[in-house]
C-alpha atoms as a PDB file:
ATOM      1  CA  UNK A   1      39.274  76.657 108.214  1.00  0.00           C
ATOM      2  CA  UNK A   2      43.342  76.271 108.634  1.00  0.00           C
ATOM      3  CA  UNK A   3      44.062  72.743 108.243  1.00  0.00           C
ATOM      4  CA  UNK A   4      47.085  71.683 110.538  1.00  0.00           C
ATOM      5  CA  UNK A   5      50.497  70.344 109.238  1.00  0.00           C
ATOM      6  CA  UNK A   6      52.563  68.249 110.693  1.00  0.00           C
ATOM      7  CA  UNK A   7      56.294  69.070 111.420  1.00  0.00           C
ATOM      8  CA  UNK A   8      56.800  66.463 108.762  1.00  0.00           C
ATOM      9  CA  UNK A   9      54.809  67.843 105.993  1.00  0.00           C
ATOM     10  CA  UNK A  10      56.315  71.827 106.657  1.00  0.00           C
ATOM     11  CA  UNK A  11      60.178  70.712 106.797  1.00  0.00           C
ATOM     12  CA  UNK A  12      59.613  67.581 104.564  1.00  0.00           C
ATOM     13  CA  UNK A  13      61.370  65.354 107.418  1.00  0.00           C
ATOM     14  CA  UNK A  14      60.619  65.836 111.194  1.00  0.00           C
ATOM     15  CA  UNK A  15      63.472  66.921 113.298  1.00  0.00           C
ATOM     16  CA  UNK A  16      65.660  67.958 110.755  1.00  0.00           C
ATOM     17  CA  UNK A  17      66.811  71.942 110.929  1.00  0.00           C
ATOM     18  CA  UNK A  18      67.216  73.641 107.204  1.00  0.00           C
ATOM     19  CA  UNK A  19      70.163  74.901 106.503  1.00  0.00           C
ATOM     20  CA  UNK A  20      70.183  78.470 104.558  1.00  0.00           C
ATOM     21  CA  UNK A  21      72.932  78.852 102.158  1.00  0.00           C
ATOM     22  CA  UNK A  22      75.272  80.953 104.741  1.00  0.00           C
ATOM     23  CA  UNK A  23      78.619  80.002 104.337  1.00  0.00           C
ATOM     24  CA  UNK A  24      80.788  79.765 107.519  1.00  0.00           C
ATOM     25  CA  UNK A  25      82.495  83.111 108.332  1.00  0.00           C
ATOM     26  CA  UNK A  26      86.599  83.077 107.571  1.00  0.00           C
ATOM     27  CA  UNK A  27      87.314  85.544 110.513  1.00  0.00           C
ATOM     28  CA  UNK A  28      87.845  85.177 113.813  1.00  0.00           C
ATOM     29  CA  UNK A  29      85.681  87.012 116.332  1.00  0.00           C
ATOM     30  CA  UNK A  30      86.958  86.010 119.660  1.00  0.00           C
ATOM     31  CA  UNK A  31      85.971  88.074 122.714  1.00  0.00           C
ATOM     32  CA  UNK A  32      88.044  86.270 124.594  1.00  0.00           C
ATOM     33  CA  UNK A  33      91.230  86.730 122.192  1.00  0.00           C
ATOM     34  CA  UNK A  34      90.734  90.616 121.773  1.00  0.00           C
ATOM     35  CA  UNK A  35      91.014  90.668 125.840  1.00  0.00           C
ATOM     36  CA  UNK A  36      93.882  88.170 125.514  1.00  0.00           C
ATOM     37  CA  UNK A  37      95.549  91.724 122.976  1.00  0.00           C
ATOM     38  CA  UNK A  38      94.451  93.818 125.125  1.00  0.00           C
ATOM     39  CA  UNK A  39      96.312  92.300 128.236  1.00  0.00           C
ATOM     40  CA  UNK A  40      99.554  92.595 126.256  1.00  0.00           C
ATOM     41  CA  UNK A  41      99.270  96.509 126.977  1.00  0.00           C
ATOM     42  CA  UNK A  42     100.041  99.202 124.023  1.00  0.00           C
ATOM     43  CA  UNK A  43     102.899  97.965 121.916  1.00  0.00           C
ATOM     44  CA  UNK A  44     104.410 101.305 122.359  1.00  0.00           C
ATOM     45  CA  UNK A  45     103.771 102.699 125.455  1.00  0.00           C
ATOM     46  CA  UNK A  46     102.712 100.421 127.305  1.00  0.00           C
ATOM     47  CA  UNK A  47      99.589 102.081 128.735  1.00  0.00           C
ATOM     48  CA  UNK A  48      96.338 100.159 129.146  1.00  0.00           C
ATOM     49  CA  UNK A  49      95.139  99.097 125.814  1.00  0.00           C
ATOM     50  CA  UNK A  50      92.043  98.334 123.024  1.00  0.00           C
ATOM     51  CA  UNK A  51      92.284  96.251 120.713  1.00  0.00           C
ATOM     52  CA  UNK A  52      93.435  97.383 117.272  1.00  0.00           C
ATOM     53  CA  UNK A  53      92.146  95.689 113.606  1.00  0.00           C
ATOM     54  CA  UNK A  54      93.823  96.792 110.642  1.00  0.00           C
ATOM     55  CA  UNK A  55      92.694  98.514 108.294  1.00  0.00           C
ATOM     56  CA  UNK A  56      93.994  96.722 105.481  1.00  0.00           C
ATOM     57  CA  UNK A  57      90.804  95.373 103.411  1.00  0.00           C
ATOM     58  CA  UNK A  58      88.343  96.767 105.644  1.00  0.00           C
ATOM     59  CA  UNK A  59      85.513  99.260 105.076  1.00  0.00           C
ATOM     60  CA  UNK A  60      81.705  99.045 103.529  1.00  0.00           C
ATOM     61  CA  UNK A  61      81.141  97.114 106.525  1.00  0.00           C
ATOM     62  CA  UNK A  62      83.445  94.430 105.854  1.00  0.00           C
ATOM     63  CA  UNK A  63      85.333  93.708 109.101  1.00  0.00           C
ATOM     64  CA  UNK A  64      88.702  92.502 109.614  1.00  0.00           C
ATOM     65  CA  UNK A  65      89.756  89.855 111.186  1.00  0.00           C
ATOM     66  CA  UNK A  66      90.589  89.219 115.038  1.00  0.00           C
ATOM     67  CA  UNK A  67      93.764  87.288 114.733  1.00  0.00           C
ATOM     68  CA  UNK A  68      94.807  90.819 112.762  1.00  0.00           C
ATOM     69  CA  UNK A  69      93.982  93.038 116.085  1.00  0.00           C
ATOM     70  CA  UNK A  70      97.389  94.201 117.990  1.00  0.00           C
ATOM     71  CA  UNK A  71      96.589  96.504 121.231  1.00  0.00           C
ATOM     72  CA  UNK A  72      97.289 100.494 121.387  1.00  0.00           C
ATOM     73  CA  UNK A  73      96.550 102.837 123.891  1.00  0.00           C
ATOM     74  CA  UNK A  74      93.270 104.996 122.781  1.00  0.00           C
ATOM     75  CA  UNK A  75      95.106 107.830 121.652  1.00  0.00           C
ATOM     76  CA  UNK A  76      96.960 105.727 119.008  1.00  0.00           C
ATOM     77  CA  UNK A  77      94.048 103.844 118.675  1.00  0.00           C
ATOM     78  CA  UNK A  78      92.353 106.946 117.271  1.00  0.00           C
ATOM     79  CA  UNK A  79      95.375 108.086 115.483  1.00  0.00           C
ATOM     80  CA  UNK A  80      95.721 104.750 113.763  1.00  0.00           C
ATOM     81  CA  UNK A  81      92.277 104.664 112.868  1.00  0.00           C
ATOM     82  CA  UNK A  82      91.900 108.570 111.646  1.00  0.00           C
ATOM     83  CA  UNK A  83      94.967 108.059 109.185  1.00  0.00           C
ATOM     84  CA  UNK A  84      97.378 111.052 108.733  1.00  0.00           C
ATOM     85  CA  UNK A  85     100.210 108.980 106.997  1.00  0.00           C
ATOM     86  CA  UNK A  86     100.141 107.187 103.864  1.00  0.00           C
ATOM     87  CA  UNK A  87      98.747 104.005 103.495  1.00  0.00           C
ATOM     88  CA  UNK A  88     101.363 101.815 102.250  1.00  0.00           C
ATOM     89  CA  UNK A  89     103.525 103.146 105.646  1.00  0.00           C
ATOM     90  CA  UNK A  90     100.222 102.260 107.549  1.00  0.00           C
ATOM     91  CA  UNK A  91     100.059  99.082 106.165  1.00  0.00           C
ATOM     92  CA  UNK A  92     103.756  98.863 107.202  1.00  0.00           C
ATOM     93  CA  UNK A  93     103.060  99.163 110.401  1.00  0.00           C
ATOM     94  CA  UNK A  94     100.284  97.116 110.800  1.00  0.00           C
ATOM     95  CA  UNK A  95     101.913  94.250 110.022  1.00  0.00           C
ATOM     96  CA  UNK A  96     104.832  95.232 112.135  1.00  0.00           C
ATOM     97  CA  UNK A  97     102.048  95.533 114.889  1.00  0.00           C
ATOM     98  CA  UNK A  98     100.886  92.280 114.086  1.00  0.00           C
ATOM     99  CA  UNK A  99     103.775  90.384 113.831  1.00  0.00           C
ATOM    100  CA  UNK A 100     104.782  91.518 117.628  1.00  0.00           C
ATOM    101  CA  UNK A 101     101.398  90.388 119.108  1.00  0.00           C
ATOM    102  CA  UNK A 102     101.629  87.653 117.487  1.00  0.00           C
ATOM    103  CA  UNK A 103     105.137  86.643 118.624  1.00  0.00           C
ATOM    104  CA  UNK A 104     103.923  87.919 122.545  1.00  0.00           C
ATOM    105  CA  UNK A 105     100.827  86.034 122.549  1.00  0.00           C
ATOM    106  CA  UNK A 106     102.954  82.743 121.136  1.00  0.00           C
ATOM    107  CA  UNK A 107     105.579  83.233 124.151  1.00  0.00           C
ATOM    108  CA  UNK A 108     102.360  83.536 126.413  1.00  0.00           C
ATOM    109  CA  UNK A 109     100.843  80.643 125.167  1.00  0.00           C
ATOM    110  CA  UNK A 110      97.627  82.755 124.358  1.00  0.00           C
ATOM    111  CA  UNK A 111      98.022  81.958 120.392  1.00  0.00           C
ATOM    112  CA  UNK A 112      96.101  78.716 119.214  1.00  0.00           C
ATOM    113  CA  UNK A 113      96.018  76.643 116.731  1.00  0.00           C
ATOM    114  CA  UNK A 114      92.462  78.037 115.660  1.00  0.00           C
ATOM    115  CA  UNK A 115      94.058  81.796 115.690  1.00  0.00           C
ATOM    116  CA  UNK A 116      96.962  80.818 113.403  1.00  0.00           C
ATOM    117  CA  UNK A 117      94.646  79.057 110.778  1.00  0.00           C
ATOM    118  CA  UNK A 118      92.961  82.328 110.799  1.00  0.00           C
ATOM    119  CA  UNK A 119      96.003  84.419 111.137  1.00  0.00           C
ATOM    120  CA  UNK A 120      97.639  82.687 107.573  1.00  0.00           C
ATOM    121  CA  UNK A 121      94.502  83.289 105.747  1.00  0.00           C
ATOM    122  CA  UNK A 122      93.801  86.723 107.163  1.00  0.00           C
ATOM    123  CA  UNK A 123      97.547  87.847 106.452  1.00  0.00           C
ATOM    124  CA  UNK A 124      98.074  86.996 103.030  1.00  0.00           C
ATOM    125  CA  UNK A 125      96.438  90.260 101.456  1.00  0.00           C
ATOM    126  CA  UNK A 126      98.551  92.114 103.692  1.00  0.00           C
ATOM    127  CA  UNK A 127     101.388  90.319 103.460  1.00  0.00           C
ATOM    128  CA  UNK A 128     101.090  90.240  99.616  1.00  0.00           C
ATOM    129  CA  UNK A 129     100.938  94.140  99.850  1.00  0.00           C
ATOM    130  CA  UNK A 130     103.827  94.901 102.555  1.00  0.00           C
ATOM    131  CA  UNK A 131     106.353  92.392 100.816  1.00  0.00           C
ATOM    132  CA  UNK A 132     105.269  93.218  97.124  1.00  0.00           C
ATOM    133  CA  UNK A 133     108.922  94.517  97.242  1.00  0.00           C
ATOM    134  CA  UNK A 134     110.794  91.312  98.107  1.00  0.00           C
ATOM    135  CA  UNK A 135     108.984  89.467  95.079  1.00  0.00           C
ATOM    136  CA  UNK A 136     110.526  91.828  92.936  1.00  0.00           C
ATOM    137  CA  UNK A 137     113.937  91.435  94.631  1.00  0.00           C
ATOM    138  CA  UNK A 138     113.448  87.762  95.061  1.00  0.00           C
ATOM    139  CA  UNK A 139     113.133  87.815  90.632  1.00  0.00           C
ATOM    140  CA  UNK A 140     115.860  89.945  90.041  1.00  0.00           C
ATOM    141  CA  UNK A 141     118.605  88.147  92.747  1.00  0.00           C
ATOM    142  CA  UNK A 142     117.133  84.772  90.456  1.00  0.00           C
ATOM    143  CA  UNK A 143     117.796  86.073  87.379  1.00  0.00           C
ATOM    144  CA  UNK A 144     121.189  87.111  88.381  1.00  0.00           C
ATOM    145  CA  UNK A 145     121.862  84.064  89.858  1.00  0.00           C
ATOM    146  CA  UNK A 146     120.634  82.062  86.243  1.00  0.00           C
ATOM    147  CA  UNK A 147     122.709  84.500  84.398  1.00  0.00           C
ATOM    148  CA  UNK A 148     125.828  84.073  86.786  1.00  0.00           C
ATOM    149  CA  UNK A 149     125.516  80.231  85.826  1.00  0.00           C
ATOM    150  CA  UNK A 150     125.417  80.580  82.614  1.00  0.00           C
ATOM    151  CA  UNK A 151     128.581  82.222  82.312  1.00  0.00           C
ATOM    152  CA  UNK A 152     129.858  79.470  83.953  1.00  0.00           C
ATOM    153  CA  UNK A 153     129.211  76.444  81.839  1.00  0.00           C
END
């Protein structure tokens, strides 16, 4: 025969929920903000819209996250998604695409502060990737600069 246990002796104190060693998740998912994107209309057209991730980082079911979705019509949609240009111009414009819902859903008032602590860690990757360019530049105007001064003295 089964003996009983109390909710005590199972948990080791009663009332008290376990918690499994699932960290919390870093992206946003936000019905409410993809519809917020999707409002906005395609960036380019302007035709009724879905909502857009990027593609940046994503794949083997890793997802991207929601403050990185920018609406396009379902034609780019597909177009986007399907590829066809090379990915550093992708990655480009994703950021580009971004950047402008970003800036729309600011002037709207639709962009919280929850979204943009998502947004800046979400970004960086892609931001490390698009502007890999102006570190380089950044280095080289510096060392120009250094070398400029010491002429000087």
């Amino acid at each position: 025969m089964k003996s009983k246990q109390s909710a005590k002796s199972r948990s080791g104190v009663a009332g008290v929920k376990v918690q499994h060693g699932r960290k919390p998740s870093r992206l946003l998912r936000s019905k409410s903000h993809r519809q917020n994107v999707v409002s906005l209309g395609c960036l380019i057209t302007g035709q009724p819209a879905q909502a857009c991730h990027v593609n940046f980082g994503k794949g083997m079911g890793i997802k991207a996250c929601d403050s990185l979705c920018f609406p396009l019509c379902p034609e780019l949609h597909r177009e986007h998604d399907q590829g066809g240009m090379p990915r550093a111009e992708r990655w480009k414009k994703e950021w580009e695409y971004v950047d402008a819902t970003r800036a729309l859903m600011i002037r709207k008032g639709l962009w919280t502060d929850e979204i943009e602590a998502h947004y800046q860690q979400a970004i960086e990757p892609l931001s490390r990737v698009v502007h890999a360019d102006l570190g380089k530049e950044k280095a080289a105007w510096q060392g120009g600069l250094n070398t400029w001064f010491s002429k000087e003295l």
